[in-house]
N, C-alpha and C. Protein backbone atom coordinates (compact mmCIF):
# COMPACT_ATOMS: atom_id res chain seq x y z
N UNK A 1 7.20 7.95 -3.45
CA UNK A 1 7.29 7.00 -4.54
C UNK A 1 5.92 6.38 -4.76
N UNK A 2 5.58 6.84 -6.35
CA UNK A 2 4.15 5.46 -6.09
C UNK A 2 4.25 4.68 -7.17
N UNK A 3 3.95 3.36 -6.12
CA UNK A 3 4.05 1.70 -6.50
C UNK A 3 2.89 1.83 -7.46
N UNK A 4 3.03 0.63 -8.29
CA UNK A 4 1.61 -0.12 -8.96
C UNK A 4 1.02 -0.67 -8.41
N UNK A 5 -0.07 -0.87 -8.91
CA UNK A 5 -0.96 -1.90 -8.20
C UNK A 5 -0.20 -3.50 -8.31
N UNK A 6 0.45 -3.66 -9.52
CA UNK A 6 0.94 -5.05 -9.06
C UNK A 6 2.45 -5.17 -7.90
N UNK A 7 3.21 -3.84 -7.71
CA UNK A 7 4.21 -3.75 -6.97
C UNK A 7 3.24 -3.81 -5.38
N UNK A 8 2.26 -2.95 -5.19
CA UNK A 8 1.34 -3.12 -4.62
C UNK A 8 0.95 -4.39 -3.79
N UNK A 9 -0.02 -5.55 -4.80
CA UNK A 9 0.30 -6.58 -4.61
C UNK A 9 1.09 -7.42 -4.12
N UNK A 10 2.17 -7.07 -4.69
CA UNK A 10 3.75 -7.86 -4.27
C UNK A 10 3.87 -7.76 -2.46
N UNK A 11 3.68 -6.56 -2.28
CA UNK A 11 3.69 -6.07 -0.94
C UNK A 11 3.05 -6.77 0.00
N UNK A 12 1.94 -6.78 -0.41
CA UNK A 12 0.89 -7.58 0.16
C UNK A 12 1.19 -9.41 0.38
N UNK A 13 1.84 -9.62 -0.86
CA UNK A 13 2.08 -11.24 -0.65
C UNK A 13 3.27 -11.27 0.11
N UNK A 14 3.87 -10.21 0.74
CA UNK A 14 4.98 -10.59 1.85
C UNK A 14 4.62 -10.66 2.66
N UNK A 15 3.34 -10.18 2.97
CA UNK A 15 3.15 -10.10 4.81
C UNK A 15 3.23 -11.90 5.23
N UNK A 16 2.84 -12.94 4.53
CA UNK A 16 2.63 -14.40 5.17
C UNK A 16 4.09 -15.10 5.39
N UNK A 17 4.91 -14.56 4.39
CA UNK A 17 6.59 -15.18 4.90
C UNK A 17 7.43 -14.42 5.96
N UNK A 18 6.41 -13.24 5.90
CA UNK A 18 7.33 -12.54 7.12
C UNK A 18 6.59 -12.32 8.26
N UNK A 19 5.58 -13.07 8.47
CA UNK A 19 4.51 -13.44 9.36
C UNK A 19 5.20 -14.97 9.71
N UNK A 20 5.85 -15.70 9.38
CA UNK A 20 5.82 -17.06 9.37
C UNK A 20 7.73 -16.69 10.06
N UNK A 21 8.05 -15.57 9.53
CA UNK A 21 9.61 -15.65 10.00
C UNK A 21 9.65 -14.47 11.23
N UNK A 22 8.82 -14.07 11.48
CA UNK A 22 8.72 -13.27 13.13
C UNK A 22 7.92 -14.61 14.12
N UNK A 23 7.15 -15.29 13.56
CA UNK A 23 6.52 -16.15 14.00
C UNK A 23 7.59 -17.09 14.73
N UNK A 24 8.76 -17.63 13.95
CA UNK A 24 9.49 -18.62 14.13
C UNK A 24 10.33 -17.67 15.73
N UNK A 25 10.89 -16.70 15.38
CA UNK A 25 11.42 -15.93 16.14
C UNK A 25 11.19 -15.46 17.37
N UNK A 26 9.97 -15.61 17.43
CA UNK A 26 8.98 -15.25 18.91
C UNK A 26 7.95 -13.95 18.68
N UNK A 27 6.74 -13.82 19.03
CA UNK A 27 5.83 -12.92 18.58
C UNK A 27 6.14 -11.79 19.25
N UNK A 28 7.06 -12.79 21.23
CA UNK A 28 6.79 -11.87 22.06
C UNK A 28 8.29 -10.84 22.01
N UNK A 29 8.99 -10.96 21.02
CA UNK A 29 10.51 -10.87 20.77
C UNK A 29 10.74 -9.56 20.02
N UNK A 30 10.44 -8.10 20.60
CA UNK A 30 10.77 -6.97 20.05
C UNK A 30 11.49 -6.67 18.91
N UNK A 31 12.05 -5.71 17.72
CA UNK A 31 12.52 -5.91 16.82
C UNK A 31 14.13 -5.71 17.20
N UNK A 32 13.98 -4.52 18.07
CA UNK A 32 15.19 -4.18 19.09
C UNK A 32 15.82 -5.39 19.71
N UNK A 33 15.09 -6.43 19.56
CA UNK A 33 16.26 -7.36 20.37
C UNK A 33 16.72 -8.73 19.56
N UNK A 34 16.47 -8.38 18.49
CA UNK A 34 16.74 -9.18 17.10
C UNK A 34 17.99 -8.57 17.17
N UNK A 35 18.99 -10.03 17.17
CA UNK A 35 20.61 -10.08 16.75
C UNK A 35 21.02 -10.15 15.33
N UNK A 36 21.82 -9.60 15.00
CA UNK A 36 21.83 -8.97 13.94
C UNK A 36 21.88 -10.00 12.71
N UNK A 37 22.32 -11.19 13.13
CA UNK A 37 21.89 -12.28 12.30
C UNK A 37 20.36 -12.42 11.74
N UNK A 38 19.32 -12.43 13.27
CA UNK A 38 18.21 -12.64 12.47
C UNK A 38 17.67 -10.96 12.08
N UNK A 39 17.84 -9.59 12.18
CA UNK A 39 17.75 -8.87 11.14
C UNK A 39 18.16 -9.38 9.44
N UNK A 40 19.00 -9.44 9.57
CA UNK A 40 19.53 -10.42 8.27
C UNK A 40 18.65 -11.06 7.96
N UNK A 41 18.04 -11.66 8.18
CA UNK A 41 16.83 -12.95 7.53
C UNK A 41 16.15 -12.40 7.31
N UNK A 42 15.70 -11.71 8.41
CA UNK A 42 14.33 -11.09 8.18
C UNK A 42 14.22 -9.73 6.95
N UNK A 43 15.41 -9.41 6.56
CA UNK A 43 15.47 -8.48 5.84
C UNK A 43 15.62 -9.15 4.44
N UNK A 44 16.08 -10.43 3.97
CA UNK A 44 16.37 -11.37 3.08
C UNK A 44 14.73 -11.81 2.73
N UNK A 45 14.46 -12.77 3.89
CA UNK A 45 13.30 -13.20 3.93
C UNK A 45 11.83 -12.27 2.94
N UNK A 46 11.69 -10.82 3.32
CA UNK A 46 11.36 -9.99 3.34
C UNK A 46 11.53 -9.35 1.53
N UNK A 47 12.91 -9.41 1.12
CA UNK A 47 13.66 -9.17 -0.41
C UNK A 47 13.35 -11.00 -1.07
N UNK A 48 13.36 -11.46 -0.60
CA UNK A 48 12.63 -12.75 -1.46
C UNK A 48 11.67 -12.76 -1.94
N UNK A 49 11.22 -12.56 -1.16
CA UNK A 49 9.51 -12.83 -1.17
C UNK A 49 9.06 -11.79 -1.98
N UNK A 50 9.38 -10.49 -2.19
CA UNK A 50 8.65 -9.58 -3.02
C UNK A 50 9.54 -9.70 -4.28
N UNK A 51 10.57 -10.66 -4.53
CA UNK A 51 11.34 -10.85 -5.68
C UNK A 51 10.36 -11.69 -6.28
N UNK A 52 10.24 -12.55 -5.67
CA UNK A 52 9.32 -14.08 -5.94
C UNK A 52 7.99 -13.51 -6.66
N UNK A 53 7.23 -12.99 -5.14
CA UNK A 53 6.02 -12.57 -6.48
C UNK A 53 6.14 -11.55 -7.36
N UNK A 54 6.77 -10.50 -7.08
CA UNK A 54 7.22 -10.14 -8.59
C UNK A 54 7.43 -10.71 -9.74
N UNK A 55 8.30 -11.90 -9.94
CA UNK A 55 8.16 -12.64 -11.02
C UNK A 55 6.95 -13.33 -11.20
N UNK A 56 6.23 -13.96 -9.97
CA UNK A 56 5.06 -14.77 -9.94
C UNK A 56 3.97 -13.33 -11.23
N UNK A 57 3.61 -12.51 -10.55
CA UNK A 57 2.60 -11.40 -11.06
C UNK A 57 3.27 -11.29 -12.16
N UNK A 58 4.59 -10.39 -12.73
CA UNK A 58 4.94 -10.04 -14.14
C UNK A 58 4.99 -11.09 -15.01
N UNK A 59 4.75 -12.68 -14.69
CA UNK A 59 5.25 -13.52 -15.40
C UNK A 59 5.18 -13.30 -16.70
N UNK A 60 3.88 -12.86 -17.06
CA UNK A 60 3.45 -12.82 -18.62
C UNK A 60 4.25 -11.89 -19.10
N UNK A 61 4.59 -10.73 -18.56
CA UNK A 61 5.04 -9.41 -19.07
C UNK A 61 6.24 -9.15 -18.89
N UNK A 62 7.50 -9.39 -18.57
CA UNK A 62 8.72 -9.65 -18.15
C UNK A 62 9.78 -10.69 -18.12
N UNK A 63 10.52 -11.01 -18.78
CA UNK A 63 11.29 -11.91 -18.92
C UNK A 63 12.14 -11.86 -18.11
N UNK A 64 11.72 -12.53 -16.85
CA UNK A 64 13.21 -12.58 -15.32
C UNK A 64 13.80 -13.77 -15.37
């Protein structure tokens, strides 16, 4: 599949909320031992955030 440069982007502006929500979780805390609750977040967390700047970047060009 190839992204745009602004889907691209988008990508890129997730790494700090999902840096901030492994952070909360423990650095030293494997992904394997994430209960399935916080998979859940982190997979939410993760679909937010590239929802968000998606609208943030298309603003001009997209009516969301």
């Amino acid at each position: 599949m190839s992204r745009t440069d602004i889907e691209k982007k988008a990508q890129a502006m997730v790494l700090m909320p999902l840096g901030d929500y492994v952070a909360q979780i423990g650095m030293d805390k494997g992904l394997g031992s994430y209960t399935k609750d916080e998979i859940e977040r982190l997979v939410s967390t993760v679909l937010d955030a590239y929802h968000n700047a998606l609208q943030e970047l298309y603003k001009d060009e997209v009516p969301f």
